[in-house]
N, C-alpha and C. Protein backbone atom coordinates (compact mmCIF):
# COMPACT_ATOMS: atom_id res chain seq x y z
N UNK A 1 0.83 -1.18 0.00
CA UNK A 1 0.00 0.00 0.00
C UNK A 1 0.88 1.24 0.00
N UNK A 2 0.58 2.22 -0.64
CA UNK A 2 1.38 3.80 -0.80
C UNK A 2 0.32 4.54 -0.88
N UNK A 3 0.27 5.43 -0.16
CA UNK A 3 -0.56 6.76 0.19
C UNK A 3 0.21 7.64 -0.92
N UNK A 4 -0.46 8.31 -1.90
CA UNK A 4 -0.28 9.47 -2.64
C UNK A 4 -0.86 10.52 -2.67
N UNK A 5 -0.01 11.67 -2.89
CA UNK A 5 -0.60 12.99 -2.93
C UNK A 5 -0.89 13.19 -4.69
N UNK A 6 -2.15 13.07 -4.62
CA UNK A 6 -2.97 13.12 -6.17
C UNK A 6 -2.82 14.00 -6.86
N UNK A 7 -2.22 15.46 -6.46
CA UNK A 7 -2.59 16.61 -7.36
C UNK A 7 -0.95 16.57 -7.62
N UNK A 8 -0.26 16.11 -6.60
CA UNK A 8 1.51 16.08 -7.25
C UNK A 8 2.45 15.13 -7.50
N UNK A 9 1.74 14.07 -7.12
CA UNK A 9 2.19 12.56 -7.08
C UNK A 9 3.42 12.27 -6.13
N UNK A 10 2.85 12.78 -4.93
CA UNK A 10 4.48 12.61 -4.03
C UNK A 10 3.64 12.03 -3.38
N UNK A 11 4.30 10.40 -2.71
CA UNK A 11 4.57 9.48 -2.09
C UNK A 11 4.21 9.68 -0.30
N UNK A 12 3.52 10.04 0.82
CA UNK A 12 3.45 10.45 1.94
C UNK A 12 3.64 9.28 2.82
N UNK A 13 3.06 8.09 2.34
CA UNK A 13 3.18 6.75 3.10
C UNK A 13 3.17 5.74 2.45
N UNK A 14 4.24 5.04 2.87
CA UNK A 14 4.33 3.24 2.31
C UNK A 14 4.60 2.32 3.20
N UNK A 15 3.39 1.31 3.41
CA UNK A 15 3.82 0.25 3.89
C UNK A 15 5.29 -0.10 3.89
N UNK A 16 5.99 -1.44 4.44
CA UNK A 16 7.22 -2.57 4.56
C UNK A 16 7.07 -3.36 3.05
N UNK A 17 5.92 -3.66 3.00
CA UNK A 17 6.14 -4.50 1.82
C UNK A 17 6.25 -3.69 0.22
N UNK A 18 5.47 -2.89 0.35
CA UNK A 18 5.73 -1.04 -0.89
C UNK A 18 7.35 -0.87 -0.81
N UNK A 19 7.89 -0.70 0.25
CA UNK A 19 9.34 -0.46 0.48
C UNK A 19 10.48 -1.64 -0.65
N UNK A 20 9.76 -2.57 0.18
CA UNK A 20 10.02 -3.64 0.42
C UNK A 20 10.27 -3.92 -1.72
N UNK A 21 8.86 -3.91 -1.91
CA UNK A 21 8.89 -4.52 -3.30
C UNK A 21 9.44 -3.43 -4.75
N UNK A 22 9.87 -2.70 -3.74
CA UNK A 22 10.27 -1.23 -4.75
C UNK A 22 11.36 -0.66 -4.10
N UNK A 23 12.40 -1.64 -3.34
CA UNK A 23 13.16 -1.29 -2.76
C UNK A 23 14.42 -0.28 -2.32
N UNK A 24 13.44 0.14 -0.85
CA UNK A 24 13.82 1.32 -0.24
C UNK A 24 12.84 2.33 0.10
N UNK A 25 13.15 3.37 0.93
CA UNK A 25 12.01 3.97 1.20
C UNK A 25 12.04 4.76 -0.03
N UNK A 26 10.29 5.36 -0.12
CA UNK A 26 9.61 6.36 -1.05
C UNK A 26 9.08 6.83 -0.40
N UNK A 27 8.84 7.20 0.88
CA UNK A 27 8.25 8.57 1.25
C UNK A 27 8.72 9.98 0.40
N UNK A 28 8.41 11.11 -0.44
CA UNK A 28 8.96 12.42 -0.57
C UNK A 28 9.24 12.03 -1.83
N UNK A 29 9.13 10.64 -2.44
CA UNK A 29 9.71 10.74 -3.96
C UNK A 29 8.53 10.69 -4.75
N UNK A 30 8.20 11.03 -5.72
CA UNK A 30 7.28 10.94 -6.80
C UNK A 30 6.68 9.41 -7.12
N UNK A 31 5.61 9.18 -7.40
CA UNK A 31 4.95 7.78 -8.18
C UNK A 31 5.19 7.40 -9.26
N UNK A 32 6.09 8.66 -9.98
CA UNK A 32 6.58 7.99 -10.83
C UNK A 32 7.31 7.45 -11.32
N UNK A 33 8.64 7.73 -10.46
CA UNK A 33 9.71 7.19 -10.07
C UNK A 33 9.48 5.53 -9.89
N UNK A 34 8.48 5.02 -9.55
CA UNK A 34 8.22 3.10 -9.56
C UNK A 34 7.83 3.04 -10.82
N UNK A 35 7.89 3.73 -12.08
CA UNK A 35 7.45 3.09 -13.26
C UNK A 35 8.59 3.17 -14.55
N UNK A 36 8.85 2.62 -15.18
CA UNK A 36 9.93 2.76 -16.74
C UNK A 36 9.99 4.15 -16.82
N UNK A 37 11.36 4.99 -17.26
CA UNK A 37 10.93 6.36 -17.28
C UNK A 37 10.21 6.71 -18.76
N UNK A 38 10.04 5.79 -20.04
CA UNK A 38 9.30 5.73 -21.02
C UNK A 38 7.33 5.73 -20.61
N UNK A 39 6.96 5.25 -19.50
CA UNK A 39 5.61 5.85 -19.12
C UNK A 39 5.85 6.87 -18.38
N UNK A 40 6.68 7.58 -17.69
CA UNK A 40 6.40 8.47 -16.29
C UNK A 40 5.79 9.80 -17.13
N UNK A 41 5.97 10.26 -18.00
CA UNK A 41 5.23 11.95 -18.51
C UNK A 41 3.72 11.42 -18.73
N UNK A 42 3.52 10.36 -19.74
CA UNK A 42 2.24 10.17 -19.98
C UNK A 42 1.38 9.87 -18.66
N UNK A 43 2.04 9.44 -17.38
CA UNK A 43 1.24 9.02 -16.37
C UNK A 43 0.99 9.91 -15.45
N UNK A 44 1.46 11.00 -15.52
CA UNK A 44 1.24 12.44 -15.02
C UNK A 44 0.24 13.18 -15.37
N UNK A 45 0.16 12.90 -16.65
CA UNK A 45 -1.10 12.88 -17.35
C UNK A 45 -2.46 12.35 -16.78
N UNK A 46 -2.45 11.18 -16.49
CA UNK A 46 -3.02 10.62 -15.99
C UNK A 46 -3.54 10.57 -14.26
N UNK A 47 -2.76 10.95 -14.20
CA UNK A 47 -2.55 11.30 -12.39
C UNK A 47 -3.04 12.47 -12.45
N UNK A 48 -3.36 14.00 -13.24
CA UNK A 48 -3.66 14.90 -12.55
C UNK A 48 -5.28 14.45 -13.60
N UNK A 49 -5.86 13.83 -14.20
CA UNK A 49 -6.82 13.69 -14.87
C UNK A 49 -7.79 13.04 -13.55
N UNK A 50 -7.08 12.25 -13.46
CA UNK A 50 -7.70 11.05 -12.25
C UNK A 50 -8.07 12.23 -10.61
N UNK A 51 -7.08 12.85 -10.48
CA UNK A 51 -7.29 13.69 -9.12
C UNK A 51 -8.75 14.73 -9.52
N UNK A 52 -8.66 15.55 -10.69
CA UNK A 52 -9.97 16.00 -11.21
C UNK A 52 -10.98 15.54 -10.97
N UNK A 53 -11.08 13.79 -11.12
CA UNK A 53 -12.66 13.15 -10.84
C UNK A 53 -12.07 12.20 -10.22
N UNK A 54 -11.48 12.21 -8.89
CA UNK A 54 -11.34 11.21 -8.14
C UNK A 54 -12.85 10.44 -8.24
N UNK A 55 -12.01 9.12 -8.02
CA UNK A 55 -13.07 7.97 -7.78
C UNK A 55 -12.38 6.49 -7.44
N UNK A 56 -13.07 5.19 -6.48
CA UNK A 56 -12.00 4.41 -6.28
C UNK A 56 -12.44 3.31 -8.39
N UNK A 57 -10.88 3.00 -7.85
CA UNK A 57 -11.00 1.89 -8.79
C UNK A 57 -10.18 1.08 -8.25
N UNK A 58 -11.48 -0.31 -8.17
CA UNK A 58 -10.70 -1.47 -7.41
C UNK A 58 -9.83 -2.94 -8.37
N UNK A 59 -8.67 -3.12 -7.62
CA UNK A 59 -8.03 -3.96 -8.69
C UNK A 59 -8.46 -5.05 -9.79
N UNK A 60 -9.97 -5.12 -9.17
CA UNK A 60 -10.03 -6.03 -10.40
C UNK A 60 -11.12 -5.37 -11.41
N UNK A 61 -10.37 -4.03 -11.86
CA UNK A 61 -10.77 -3.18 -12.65
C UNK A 61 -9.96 -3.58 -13.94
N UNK A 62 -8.70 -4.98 -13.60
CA UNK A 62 -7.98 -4.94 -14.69
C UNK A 62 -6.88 -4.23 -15.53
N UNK A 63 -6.66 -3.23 -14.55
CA UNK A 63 -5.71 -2.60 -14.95
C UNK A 63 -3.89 -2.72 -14.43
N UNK A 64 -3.64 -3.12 -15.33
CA UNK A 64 -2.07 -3.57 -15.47
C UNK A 64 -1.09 -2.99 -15.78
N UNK A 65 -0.16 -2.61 -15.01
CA UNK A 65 0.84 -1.61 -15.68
C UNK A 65 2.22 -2.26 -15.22
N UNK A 66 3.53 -1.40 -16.17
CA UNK A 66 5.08 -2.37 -15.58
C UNK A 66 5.07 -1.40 -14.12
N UNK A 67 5.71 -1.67 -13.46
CA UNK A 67 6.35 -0.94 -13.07
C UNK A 67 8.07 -1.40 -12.73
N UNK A 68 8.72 -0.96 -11.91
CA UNK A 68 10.33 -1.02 -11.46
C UNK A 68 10.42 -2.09 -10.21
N UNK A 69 10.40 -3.37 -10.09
CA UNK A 69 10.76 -3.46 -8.86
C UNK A 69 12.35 -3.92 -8.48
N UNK A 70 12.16 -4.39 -7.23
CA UNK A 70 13.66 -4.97 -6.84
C UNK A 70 14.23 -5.65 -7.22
N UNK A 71 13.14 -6.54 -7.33
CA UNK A 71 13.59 -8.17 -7.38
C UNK A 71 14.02 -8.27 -8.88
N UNK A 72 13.18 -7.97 -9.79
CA UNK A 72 13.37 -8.16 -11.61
C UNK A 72 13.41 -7.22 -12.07
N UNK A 73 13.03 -6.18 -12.11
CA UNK A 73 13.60 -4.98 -12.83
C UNK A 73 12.15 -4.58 -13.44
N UNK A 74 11.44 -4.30 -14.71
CA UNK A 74 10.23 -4.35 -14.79
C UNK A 74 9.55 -5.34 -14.62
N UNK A 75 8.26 -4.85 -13.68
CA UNK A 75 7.14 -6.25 -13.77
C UNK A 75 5.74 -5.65 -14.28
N UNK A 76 5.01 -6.64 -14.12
CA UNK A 76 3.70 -6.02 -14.13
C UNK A 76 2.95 -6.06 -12.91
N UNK A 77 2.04 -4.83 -12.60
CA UNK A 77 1.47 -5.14 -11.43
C UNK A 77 0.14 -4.80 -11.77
N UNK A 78 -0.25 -5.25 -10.61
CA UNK A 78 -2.35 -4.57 -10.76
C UNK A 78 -2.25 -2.95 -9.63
N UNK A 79 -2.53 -2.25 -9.96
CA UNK A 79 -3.24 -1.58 -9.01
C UNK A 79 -4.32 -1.15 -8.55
N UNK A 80 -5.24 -0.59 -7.48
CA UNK A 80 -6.49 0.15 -7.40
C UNK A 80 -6.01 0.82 -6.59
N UNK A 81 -6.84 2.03 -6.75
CA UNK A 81 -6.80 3.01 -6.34
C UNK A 81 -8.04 3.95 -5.32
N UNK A 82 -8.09 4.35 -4.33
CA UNK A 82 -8.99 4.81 -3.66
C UNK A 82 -9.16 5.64 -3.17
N UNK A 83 -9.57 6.70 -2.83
CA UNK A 83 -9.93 8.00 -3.07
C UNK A 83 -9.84 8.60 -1.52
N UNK A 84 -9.04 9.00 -0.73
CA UNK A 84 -9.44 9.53 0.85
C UNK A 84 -10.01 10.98 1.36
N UNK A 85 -11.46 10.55 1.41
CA UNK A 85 -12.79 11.64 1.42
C UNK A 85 -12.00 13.07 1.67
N UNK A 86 -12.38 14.32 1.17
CA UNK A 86 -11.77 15.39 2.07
C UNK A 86 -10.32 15.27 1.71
N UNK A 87 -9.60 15.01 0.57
CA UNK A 87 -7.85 15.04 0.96
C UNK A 87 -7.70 15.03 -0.61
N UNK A 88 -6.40 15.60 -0.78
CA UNK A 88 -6.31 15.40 -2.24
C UNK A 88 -5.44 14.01 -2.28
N UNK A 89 -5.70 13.10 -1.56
CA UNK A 89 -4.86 11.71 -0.60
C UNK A 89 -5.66 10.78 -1.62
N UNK A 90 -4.58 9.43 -2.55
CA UNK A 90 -4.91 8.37 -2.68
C UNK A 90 -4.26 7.13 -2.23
N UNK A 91 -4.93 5.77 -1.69
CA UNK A 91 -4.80 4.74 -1.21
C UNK A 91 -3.80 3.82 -2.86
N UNK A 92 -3.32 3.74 -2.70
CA UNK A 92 -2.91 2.91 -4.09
C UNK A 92 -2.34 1.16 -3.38
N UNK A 93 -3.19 0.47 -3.67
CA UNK A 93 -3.03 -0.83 -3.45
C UNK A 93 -2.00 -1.62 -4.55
N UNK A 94 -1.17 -2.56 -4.41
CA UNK A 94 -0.25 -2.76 -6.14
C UNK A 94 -0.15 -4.40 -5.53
N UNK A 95 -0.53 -4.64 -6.33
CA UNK A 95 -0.03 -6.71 -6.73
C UNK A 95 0.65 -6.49 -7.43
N UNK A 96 1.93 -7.39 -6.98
CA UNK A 96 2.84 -7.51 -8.30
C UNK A 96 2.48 -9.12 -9.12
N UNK A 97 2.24 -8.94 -10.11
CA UNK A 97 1.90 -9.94 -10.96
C UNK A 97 3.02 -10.91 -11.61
N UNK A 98 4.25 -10.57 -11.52
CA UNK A 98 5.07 -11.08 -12.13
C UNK A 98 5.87 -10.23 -13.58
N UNK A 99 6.63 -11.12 -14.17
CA UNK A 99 7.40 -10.46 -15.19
C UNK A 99 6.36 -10.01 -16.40
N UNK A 100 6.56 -8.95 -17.15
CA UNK A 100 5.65 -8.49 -18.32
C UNK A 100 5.90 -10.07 -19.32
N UNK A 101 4.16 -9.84 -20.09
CA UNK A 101 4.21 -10.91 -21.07
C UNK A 101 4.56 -10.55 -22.17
């Protein structure tokens, strides 16, 4: 789990295992920093689109993206995302799925 700040994409809280699977802390660093730097502009995009009409979307919304981890280098993961009432604050949940197909 990683708590994000939606309107700037900085990182406020991560679980042991967030740390853990993206290894090292990310408190203060950007969300986009866990992804290929070939998606990070377009997903900024996306990130201030999404803060506009917050809403949750839960992982088995199907949505799959690489991101960076420790262990293999790009993977794919699931995420959802959830909206914290009153805050420009999102819950970002991430399965890592394994290596891209």
């Amino acid at each position: 789990m990683l708590i994000i700040d939606a309107q700037d994409g900085e990182i406020v809280h991560a679980n042991d295992a967030a740390s853990e699977l993206f290894a090292g802390s990310l408190i203060g660093t950007s969300v986009e920093r866990l992804m290929p730097a070939r998606y990070r502009s377009g997903h900024r995009e996306l990130r201030r689109s999404f803060a506009a009409a917050a809403r949750t979307r839960p992982m088995s919304a199907g949505v799959d993206v690489l991101a960076l981890t420790a262990e293999s280098g790009e993977s794919t993961v699931r995420v959802g995302l959830t909206p914290i009432p009153g805050t420009a604050l999102v819950i970002a949940e991430i399965d890592p799925l394994g290596p891209p197909a």
